[in-house]
N, C-alpha and C. Protein backbone atom coordinates (compact mmCIF):
# COMPACT_ATOMS: atom_id res chain seq x y z
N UNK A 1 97.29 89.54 81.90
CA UNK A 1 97.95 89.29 80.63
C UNK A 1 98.04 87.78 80.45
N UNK A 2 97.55 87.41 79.41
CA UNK A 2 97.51 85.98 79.05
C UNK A 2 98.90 85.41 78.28
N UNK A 3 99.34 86.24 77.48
CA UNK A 3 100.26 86.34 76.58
C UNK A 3 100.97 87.30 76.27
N UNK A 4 102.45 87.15 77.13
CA UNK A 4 103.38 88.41 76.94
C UNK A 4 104.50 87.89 76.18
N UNK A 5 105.53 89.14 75.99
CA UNK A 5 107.03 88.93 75.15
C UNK A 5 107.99 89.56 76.28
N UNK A 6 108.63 88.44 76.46
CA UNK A 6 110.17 89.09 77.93
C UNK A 6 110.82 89.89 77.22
N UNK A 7 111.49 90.85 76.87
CA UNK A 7 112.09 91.49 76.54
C UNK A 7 113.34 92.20 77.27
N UNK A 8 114.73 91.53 76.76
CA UNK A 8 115.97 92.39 77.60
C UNK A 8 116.58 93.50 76.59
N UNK A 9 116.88 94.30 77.45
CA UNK A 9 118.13 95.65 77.30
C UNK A 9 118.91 95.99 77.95
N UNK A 10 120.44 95.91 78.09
CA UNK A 10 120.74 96.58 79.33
C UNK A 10 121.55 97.95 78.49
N UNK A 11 121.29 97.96 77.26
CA UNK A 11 122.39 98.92 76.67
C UNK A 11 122.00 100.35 77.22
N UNK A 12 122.71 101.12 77.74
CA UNK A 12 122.91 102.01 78.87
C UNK A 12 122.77 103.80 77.80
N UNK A 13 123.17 103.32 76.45
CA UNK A 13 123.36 104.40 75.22
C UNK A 13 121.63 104.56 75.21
N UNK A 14 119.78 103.29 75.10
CA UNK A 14 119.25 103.88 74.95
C UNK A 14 118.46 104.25 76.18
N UNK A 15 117.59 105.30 76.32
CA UNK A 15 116.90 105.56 77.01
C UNK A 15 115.45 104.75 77.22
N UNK A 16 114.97 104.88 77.95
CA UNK A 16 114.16 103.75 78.50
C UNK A 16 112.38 104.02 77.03
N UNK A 17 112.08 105.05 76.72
CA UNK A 17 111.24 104.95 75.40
C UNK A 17 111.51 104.31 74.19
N UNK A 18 112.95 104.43 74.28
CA UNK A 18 113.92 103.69 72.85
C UNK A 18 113.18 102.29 73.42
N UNK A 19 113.77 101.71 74.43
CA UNK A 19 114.01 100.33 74.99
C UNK A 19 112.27 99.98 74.44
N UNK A 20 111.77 100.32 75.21
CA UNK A 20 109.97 99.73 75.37
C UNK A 20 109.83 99.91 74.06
N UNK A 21 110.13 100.99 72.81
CA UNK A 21 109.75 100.82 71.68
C UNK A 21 110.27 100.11 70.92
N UNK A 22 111.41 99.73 71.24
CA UNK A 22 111.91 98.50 70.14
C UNK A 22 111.41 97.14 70.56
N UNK A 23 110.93 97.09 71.97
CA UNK A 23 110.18 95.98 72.36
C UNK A 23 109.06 95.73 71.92
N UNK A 24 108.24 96.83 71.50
CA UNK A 24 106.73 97.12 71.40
C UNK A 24 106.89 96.41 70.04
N UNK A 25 107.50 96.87 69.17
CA UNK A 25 108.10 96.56 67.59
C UNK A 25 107.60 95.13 67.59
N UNK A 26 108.84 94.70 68.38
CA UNK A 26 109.05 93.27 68.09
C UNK A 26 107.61 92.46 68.55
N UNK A 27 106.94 93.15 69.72
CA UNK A 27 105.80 92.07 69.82
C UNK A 27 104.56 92.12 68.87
N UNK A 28 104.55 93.23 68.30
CA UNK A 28 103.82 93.57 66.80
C UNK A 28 104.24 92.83 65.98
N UNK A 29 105.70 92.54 65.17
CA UNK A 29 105.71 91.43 64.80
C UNK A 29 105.66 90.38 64.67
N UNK A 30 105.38 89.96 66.17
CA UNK A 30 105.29 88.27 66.78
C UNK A 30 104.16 88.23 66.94
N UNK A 31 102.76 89.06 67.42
CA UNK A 31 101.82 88.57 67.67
C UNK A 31 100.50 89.17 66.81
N UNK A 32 100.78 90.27 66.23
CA UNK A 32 100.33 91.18 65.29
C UNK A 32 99.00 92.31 65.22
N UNK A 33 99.59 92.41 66.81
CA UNK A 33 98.46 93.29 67.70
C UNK A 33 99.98 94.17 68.59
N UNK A 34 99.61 95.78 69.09
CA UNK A 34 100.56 96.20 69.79
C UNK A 34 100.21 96.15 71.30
N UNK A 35 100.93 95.86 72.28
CA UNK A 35 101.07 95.60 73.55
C UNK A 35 100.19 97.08 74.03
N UNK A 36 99.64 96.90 75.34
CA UNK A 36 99.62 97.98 76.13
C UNK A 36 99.95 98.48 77.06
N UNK A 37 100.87 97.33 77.72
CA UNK A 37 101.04 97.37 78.98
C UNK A 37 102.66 97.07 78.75
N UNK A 38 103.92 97.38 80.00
CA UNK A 38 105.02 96.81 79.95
C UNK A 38 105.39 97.28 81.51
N UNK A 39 105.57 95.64 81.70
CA UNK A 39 105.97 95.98 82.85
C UNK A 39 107.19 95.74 83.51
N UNK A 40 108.15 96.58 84.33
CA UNK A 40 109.61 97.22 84.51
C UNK A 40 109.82 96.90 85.76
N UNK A 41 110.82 96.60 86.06
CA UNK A 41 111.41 96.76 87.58
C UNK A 41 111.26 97.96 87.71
N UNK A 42 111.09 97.99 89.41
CA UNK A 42 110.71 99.46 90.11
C UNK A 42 112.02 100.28 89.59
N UNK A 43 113.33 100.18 89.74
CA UNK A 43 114.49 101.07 89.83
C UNK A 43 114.49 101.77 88.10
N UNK A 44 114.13 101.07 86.93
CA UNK A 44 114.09 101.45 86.35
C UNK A 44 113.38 102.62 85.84
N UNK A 45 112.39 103.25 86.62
CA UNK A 45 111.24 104.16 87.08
C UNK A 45 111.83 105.46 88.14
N UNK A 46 112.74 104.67 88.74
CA UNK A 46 113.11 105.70 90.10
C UNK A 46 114.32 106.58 89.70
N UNK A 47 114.22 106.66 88.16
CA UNK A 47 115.65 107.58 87.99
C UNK A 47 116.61 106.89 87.71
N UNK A 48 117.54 105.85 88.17
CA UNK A 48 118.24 104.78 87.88
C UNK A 48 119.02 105.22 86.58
N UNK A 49 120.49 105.84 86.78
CA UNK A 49 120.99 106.28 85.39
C UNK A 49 121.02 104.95 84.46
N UNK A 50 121.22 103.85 84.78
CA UNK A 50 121.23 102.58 83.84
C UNK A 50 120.14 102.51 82.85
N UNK A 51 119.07 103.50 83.29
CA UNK A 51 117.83 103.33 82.09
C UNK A 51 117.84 104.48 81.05
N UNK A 52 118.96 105.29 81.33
CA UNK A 52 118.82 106.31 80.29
C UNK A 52 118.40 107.78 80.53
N UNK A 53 118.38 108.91 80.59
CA UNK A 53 118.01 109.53 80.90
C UNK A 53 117.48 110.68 79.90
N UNK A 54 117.81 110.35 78.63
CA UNK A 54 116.60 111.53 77.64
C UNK A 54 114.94 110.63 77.72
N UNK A 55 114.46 112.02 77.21
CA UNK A 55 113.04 111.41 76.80
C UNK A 55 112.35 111.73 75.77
N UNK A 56 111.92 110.78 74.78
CA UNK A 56 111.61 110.63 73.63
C UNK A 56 109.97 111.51 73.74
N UNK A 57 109.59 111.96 72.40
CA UNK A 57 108.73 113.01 72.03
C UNK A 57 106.99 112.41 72.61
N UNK A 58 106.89 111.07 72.19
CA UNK A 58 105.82 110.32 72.96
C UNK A 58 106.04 109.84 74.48
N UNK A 59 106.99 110.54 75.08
CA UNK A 59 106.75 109.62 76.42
C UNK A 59 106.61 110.74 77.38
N UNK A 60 105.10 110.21 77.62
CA UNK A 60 104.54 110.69 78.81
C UNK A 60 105.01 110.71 80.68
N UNK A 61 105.14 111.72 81.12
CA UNK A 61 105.61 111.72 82.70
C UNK A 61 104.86 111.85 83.67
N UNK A 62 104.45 111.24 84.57
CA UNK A 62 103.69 111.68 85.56
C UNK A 62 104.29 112.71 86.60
N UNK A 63 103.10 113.38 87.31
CA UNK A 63 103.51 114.35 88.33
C UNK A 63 105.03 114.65 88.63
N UNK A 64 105.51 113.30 89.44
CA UNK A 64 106.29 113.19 90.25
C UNK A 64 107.72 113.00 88.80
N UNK A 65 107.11 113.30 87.67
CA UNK A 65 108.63 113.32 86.85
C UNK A 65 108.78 111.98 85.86
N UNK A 66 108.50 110.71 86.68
CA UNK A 66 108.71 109.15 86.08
C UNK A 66 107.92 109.05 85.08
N UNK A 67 108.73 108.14 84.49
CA UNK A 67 107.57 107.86 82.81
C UNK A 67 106.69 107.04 83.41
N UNK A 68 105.60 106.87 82.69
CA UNK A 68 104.24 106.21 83.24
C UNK A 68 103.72 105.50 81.87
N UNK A 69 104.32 106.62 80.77
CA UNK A 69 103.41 105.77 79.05
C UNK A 69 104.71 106.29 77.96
N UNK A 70 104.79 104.95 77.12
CA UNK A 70 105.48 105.77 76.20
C UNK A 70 104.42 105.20 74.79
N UNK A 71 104.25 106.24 73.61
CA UNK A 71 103.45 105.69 72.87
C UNK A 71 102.29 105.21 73.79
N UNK A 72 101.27 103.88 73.32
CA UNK A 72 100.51 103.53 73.26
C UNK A 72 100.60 102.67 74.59
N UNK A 73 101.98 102.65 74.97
CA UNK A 73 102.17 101.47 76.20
C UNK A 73 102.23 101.85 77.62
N UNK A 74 101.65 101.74 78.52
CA UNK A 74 101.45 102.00 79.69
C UNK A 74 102.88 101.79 80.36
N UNK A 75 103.77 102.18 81.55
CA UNK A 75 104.81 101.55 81.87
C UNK A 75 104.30 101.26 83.24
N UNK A 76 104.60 100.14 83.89
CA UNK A 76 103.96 99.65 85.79
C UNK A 76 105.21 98.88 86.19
N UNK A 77 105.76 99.39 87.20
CA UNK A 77 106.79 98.75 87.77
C UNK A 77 106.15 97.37 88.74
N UNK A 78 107.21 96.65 88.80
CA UNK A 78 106.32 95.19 89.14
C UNK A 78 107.93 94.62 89.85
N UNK A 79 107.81 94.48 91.10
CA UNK A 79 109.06 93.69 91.58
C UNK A 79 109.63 93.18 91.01
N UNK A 80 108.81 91.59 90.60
CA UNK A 80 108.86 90.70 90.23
C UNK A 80 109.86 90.17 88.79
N UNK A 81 109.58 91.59 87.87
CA UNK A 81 110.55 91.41 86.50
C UNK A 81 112.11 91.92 87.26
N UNK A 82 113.10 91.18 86.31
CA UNK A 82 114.22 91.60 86.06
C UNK A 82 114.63 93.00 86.01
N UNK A 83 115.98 93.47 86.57
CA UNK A 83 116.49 94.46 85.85
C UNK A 83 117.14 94.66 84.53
N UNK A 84 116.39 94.97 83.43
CA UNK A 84 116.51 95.34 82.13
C UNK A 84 115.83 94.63 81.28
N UNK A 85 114.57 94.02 81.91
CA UNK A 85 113.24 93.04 81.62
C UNK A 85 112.50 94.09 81.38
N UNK A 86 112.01 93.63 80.43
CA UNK A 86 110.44 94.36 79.96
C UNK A 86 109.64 93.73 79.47
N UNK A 87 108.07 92.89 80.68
CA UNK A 87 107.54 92.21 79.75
C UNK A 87 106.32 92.88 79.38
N UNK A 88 105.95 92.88 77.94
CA UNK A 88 105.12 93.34 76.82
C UNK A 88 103.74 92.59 76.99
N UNK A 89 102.38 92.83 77.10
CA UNK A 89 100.95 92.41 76.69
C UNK A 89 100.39 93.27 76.50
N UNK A 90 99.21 92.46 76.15
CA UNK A 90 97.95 93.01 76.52
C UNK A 90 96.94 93.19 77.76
N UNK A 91 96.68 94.23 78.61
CA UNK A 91 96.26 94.46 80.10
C UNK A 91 94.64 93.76 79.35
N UNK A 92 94.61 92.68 80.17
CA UNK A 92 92.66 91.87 80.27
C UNK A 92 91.90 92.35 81.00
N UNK A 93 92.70 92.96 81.77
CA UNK A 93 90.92 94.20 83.24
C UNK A 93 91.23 94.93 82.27
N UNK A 94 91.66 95.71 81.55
CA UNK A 94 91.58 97.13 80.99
C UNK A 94 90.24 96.36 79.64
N UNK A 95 90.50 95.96 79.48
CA UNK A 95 89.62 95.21 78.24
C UNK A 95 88.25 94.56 78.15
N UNK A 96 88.03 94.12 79.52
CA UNK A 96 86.76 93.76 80.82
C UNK A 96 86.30 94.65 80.77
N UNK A 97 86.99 95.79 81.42
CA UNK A 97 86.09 96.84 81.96
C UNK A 97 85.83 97.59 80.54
N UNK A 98 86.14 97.39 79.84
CA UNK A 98 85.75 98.53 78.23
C UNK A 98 84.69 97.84 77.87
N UNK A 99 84.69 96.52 77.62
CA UNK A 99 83.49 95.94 76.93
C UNK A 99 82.09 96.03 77.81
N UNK A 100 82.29 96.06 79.35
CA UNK A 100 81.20 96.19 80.23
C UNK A 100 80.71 97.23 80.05
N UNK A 101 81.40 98.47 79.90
CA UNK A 101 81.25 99.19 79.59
C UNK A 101 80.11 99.95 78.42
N UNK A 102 80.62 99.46 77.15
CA UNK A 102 79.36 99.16 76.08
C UNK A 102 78.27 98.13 75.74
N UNK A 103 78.37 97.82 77.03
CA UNK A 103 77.11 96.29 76.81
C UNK A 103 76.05 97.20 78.06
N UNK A 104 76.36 98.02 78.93
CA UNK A 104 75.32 98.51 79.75
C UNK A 104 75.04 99.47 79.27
């Protein structure tokens, strides 16, 4: 990601699809392309009642239960961010590998 949007929430009322989608919003308005990627502290993934616990009509779960996509946005837990950080891009290997893709 070349160019992301930090994004905080800690409000506990939305659930974690609310959160990433009002984030997603805002980086559509700031950059005028929608993010694909957002990436979360691990705990926010592991159940963690602080992230909310309904789940909105687009958000996808993997196997094991955890959201993985909501809408259009991938979710990847990443040490490194904050708890109640969400930062917003565009994934550049996902975008590499598509164009290699139609050039061979």
């Amino acid at each position: 990601m070349k160019v992301g949007l930090l994004w905080y929430d800690d409000d506990p009322g939305r659930d974690l699809a609310e959160k990433v989608g009002r984030a997603a919003r805002r980086y559509r308005q700031k950059f005028g392309t929608s993010p694909d990627i957002c990436y979360v502290h691990p705990s926010t993934l592991s159940g963690n009642p602080s992230t909310g616990s309904g789940q909105a009509p687009s958000t996808k779960l993997s196997a094991s239960g955890k959201v993985r996509k909501v809408g259009g946005v991938r979710i990847a837990p990443l040490p490194s961010v904050l708890r109640h950080h969400f930062w917003l891009g565009r994934e550049e290997q996902r975008r590499a590998k598509r164009s290699k893709r139609t050039t061979n």
